[in-house]
Protein backbone atom coordinates (compact mmCIF):
# COMPACT_ATOMS: atom_id res chain seq x y z
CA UNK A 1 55.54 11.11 92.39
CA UNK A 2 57.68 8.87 89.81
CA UNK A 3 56.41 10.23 86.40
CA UNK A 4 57.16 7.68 84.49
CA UNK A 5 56.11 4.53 86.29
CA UNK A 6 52.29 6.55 86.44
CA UNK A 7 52.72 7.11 82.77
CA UNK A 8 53.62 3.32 82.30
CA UNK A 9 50.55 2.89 84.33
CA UNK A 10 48.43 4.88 82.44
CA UNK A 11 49.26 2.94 78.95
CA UNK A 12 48.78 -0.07 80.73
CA UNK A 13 45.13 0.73 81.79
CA UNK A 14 44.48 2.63 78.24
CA UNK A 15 45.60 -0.90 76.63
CA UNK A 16 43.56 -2.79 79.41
CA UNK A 17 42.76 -6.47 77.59
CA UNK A 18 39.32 -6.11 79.09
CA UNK A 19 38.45 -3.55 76.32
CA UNK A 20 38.44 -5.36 72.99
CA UNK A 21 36.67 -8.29 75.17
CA UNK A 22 32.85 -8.26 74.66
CA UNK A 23 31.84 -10.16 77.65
CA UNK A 24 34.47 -8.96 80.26
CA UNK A 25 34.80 -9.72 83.53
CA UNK A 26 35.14 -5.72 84.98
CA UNK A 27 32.25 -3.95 85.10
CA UNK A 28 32.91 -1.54 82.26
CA UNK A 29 29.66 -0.32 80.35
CA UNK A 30 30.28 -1.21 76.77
CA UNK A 31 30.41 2.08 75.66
CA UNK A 32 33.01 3.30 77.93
CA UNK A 33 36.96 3.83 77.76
CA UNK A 34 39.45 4.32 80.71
CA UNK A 35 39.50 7.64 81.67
CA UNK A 36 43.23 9.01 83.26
CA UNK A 37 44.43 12.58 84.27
CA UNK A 38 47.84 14.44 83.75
CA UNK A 39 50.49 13.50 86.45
CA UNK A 40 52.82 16.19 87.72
CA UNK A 41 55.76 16.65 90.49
CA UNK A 42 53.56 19.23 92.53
CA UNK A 43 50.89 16.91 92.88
CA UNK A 44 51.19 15.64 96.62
CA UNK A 45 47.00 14.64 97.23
CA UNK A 46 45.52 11.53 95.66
CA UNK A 47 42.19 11.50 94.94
CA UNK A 48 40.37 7.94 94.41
CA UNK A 49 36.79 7.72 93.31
CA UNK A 50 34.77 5.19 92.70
CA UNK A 51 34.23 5.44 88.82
CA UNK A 52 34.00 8.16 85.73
CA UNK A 53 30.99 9.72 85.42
CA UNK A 54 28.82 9.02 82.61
CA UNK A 55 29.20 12.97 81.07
CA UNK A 56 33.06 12.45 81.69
CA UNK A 57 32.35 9.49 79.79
CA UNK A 58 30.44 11.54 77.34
CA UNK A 59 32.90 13.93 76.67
CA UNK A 60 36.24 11.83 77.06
CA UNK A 61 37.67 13.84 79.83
CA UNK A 62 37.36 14.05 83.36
CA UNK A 63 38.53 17.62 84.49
CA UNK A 64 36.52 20.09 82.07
CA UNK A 65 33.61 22.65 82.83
CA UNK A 66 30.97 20.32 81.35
CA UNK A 67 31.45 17.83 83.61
CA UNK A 68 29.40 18.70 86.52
CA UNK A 69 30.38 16.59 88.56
CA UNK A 70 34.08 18.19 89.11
CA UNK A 71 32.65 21.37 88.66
CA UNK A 72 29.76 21.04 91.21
CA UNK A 73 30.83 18.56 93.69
CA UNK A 74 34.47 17.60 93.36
CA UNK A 75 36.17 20.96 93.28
CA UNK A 76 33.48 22.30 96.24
CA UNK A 77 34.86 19.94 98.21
CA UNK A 78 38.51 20.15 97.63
CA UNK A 79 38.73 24.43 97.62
CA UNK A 80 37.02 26.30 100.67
CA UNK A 81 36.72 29.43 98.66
CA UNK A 82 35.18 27.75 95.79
CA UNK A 83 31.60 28.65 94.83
CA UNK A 84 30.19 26.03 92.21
CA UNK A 85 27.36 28.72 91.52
CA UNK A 86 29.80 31.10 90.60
CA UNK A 87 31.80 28.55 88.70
CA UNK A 88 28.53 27.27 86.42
CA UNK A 89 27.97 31.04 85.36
CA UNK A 90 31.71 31.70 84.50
CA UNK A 91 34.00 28.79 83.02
CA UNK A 92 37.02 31.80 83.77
CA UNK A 93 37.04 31.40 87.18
CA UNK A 94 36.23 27.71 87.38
CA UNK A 95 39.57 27.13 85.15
CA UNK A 96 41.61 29.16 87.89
CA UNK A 97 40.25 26.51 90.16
CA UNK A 98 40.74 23.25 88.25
CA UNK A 99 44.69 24.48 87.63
CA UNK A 100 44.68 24.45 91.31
CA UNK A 101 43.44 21.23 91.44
CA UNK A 102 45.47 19.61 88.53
CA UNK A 103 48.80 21.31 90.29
CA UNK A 104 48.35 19.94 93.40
CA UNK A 105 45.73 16.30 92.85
CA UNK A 106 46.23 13.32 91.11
CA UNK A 107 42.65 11.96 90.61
CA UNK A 108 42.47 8.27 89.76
CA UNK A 109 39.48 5.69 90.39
CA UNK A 110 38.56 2.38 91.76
CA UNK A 111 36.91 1.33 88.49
CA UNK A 112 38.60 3.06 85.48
CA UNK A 113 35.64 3.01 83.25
CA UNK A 114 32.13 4.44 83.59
CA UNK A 115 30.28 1.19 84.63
CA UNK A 116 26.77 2.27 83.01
CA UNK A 117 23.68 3.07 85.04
CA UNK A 118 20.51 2.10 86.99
CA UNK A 119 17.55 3.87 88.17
CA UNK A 120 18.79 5.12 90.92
CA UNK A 121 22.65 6.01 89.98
CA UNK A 122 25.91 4.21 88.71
CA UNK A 123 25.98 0.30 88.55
CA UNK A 124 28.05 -1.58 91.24
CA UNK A 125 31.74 -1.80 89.68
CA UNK A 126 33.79 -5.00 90.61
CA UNK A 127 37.27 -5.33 92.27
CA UNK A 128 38.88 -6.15 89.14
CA UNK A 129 40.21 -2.84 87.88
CA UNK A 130 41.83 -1.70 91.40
CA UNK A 131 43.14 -5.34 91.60
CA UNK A 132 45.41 -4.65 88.55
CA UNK A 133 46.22 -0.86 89.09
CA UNK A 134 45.11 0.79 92.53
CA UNK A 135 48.05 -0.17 94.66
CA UNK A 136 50.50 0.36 92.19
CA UNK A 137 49.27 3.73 91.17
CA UNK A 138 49.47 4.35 94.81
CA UNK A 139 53.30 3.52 94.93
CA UNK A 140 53.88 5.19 92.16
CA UNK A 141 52.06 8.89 93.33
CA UNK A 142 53.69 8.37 96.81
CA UNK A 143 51.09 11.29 97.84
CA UNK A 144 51.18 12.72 101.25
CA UNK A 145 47.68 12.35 101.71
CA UNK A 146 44.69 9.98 100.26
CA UNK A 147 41.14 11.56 100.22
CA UNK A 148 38.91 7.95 99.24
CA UNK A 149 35.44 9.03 97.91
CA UNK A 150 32.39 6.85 97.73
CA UNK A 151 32.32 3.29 99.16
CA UNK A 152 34.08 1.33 96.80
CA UNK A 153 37.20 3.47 97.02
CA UNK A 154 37.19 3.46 100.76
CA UNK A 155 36.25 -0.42 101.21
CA UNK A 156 39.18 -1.35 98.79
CA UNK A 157 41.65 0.50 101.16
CA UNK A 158 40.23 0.53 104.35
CA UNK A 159 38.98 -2.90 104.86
CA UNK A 160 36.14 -1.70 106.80
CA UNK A 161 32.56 -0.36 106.67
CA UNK A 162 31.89 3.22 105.02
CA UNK A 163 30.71 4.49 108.01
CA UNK A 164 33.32 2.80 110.11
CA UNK A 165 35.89 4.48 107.89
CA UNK A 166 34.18 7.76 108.07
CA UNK A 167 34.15 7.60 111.54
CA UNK A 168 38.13 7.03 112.08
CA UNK A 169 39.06 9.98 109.80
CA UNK A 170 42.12 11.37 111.09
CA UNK A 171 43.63 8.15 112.45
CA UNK A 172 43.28 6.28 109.23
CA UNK A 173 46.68 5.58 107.21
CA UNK A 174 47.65 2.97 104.27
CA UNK A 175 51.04 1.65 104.58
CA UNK A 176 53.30 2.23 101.20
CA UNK A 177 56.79 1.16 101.15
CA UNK A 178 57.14 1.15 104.73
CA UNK A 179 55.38 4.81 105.00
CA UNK A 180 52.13 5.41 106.81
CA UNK A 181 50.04 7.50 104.20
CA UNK A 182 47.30 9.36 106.13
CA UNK A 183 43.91 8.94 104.35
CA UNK A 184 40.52 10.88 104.64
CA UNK A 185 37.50 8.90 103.71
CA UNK A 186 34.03 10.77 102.07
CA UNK A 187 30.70 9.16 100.98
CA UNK A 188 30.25 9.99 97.61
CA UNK A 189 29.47 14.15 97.28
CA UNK A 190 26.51 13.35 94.18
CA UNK A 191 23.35 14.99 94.37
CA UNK A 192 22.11 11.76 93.68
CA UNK A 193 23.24 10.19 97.23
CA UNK A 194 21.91 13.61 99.20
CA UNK A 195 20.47 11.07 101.81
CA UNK A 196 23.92 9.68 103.17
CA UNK A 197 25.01 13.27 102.87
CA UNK A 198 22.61 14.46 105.40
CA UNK A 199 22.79 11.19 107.66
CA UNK A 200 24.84 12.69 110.59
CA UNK A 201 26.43 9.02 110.72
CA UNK A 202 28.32 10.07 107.52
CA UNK A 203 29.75 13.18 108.33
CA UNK A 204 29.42 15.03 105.42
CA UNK A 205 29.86 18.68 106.47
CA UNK A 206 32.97 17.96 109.14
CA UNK A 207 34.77 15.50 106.49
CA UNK A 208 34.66 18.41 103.22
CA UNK A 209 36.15 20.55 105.78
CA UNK A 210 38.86 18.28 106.91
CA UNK A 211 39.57 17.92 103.31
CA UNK A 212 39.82 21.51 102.73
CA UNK A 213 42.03 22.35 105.39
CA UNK A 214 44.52 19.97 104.26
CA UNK A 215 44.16 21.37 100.91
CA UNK A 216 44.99 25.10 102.31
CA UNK A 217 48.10 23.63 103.58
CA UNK A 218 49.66 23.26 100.09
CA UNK A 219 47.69 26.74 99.03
């Protein structure tokens, strides 16, 4: 992890020109900001998902007990031993959990900004964010593993179809400086795509477990 090039980063994407611009060409909602987390030495996992939520949005931060997202979906599938009922009932223990996950995960996204929403869930973000930042933030982390959630996230690295992707978990790697960076690919964990998450094609169940046992490796 170099510190300071993620920080440089960071004020880059908090500065992005597409901001003050009212008919950009990302896929920002209007109401939105860029949304970063923290980055430390310990952390050795990236995380890259496909956009901020609209109550991280909301409330300005990504990692905090009212986003339920994080709390219900993103720690769940990070921390075997994690119970998201438990957590909603008592912010105490969730907070031992997310200190877990800030020491050891570096969470960016393909799309920096909450994008807005449809009917059915988030609208489609565009290329244009992870063109400017993605693989540099990658360099940067220099993680030892890659966990890509949702289909944006994994497209933009793997190349390939979700399912495709999903299907080559534990052969997949992303080459950085001359390193082969293992990666694990997961459709987005959302109640709101509970279909794909039951599709045996997707793997849900077998991929949050391959993801946890890496995670109790650094435990």
């Amino acid at each position: 992890m170099d510190i300071e090039k993620i920080k440089q980063i960071n004020k880059e994407i908090s500065q992005c020109k597409y901001i003050s611009e009212e008919n950009n060409p990302c896929s920002r909602d209007i109401s939105s900001k860029p949304l970063c987390t923290s980055p430390a030495k310990t952390q050795k996992i990236l995380l890259i998902s496909n956009s901020p939520s609209n109550i991280a949005n909301s409330n300005n931060t990504l990692i905090g007990f009212k986003n339920t997202f994080f709390r219900d979906h993103i720690l769940s599938s990070f921390f075997s031993d994690y119970n998201k009922v438990t957590a909603k009932a008592d912010e105490t223990y969730f907070k031992k959990f997310c200190e877990k996950f800030n020491q050891l995960v570096y969470w960016t996204h393909y799309s920096k900004c909450y994008p807005g929403k449809t009917k059915t869930g988030h609208k489609p973000a565009n290329s244009k964010c992870s063109d400017l930042y993605l693989k540099r933030e990658i360099e940067a982390v220099s993680p030892d593993y890659i966990i890509l959630m949702g289909s944006n996230a994994i497209k933009f690295i793997s190349k390939d179809s979700l399912i495709n992707s999903i299907s080559k978990n534990g052969n997949n790697s992303y080459k950085v400086n001359n390193i082969d960076i293992p990666y694990i690919c997961l459709t987005n964990p959302a109640n709101s795509n509970n279909g794909c998450k039951k599709d045996p094609r997707y793997r849900f169940k077998e991929t949050v477990e391959q993801i946890q046992i890496t995670m109790d490796d650094y435990l």
